[in-house]
C-alpha atoms as a PDB file:
ATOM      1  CA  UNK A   1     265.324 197.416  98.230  1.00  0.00           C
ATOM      2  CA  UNK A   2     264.731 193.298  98.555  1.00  0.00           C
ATOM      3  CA  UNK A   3     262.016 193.856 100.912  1.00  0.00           C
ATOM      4  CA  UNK A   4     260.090 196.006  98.272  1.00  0.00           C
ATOM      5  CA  UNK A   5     260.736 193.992  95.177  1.00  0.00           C
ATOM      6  CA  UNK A   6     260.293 190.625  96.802  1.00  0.00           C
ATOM      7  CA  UNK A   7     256.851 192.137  98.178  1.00  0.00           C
ATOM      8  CA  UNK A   8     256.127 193.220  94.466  1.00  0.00           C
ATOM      9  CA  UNK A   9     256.772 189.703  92.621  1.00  0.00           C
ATOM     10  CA  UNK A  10     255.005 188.222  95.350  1.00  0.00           C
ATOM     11  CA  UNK A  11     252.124 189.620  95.435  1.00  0.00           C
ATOM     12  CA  UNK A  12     252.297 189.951  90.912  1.00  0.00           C
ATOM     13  CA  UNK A  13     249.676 187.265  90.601  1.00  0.00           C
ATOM     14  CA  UNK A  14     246.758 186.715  93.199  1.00  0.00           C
ATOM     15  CA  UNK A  15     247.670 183.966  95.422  1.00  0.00           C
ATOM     16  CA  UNK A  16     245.769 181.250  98.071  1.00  0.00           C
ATOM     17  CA  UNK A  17     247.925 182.001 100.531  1.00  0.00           C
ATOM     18  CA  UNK A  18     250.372 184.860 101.219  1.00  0.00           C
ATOM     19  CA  UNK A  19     252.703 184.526 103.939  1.00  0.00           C
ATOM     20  CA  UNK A  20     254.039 188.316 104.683  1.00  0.00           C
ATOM     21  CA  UNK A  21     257.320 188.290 107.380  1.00  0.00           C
ATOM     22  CA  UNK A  22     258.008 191.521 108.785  1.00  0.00           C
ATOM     23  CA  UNK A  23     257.137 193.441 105.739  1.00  0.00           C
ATOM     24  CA  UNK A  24     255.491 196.440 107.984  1.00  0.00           C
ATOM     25  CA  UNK A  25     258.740 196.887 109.232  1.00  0.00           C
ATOM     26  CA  UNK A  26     260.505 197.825 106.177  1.00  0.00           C
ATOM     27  CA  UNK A  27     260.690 200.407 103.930  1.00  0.00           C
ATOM     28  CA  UNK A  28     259.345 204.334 104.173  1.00  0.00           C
ATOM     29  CA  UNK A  29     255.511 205.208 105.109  1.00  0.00           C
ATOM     30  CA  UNK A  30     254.745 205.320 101.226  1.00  0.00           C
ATOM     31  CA  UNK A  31     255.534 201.550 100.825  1.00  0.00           C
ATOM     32  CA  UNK A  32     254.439 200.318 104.066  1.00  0.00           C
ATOM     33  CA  UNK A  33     250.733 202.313 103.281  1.00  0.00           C
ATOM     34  CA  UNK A  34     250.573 200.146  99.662  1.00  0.00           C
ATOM     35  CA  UNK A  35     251.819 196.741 101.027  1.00  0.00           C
ATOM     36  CA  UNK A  36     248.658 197.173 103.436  1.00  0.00           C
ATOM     37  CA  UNK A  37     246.078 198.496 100.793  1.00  0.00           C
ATOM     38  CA  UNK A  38     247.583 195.089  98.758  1.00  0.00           C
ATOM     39  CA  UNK A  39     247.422 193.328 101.401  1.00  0.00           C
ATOM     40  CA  UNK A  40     243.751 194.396 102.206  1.00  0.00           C
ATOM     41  CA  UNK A  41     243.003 193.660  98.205  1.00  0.00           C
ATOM     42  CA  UNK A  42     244.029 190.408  98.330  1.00  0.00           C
ATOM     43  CA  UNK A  43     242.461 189.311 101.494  1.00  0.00           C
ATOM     44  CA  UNK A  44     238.828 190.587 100.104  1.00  0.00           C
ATOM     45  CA  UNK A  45     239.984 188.662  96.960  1.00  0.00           C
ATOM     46  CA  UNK A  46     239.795 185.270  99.480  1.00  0.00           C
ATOM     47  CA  UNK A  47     243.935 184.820  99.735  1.00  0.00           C
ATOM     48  CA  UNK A  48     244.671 183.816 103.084  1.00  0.00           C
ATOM     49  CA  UNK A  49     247.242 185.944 104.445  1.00  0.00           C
ATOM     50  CA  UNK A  50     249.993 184.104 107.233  1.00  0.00           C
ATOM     51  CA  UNK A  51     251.172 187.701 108.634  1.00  0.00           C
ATOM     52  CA  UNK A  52     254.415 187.204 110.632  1.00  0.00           C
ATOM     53  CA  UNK A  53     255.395 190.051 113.187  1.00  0.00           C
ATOM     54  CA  UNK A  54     256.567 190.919 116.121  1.00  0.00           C
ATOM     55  CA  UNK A  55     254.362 194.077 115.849  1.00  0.00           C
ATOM     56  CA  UNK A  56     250.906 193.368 117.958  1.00  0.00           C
ATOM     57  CA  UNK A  57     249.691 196.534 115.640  1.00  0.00           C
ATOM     58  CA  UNK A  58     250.241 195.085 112.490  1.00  0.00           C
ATOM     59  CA  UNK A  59     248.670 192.034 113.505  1.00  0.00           C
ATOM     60  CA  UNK A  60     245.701 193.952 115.406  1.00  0.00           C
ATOM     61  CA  UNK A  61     244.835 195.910 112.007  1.00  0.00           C
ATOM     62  CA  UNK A  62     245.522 192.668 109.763  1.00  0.00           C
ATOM     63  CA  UNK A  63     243.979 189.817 111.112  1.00  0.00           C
ATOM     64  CA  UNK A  64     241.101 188.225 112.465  1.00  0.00           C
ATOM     65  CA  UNK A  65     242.980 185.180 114.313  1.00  0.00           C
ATOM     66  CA  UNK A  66     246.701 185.054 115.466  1.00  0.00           C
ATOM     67  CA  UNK A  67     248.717 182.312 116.830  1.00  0.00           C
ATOM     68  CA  UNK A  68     251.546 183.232 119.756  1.00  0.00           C
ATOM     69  CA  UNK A  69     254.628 181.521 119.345  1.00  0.00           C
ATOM     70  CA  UNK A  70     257.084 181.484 121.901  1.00  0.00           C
ATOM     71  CA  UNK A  71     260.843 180.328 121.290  1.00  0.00           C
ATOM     72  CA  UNK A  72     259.480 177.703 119.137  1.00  0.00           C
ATOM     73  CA  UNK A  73     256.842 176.902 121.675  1.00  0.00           C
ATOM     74  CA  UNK A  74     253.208 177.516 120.714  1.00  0.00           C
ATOM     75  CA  UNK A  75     251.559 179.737 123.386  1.00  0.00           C
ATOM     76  CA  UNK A  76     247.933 180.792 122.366  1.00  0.00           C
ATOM     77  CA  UNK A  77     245.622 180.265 119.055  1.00  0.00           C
ATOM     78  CA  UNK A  78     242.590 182.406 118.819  1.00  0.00           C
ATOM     79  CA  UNK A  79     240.860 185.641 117.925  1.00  0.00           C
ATOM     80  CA  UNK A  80     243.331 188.460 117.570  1.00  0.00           C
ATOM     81  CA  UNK A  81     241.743 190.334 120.679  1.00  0.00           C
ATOM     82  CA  UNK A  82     241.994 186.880 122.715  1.00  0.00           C
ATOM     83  CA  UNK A  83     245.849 185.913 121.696  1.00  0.00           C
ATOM     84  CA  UNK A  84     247.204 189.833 122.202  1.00  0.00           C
ATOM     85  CA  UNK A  85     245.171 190.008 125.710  1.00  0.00           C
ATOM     86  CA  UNK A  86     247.400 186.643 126.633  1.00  0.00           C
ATOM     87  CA  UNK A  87     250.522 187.881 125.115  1.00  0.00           C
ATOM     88  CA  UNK A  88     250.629 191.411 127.332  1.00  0.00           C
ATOM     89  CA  UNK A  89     249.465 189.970 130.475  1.00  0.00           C
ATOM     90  CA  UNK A  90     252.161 187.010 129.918  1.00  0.00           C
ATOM     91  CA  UNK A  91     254.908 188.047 127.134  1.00  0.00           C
ATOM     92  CA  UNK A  92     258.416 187.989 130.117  1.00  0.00           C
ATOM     93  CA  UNK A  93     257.548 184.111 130.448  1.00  0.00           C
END
């Protein structure tokens, strides 16, 4: 129930930056679906949108560029295609 009102006053007014954390995790298919389409609205909007996940899905369908971060170690900045193409062919370091 956090996850879905914290997502809701959040996202109330139309930020510069949103920084999501696992909220594609949470919740039923009904709220994950309108946390995308809001996330989707807010990014054509021009919010920036920090999308933190340990789902390479959620970050495929959300973002343009992704950063790997490794234990606290920073693996890999780049295009989404680029960073998840390291990630698989390296992720048991």
């Amino acid at each position: 129930m956090q996850a879905r009102l914290g997502f809701a006053i959040a996202t109330l007014i139309k930020p510069d930056i949103l920084i999501v954390d696992e909220i594609l995790s949470v919740g039923d298919a009904h709220f994950q679906e309108k946390c995308k389409n809001k996330m989707n609205e807010l990014k054509s909007g021009g919010t920036t949108l920090i999308l933190v996940s340990h789902s390479i899905k959620d970050v495929e369908d959300n973002c343009k560029n992704a950063v790997w971060i490794n234990k606290g170690n920073l693996m890999r900045i780049g295009s989404t295609e680029e960073v998840i193409e390291e990630y698989i062919k390296n992720k048991d370091l």
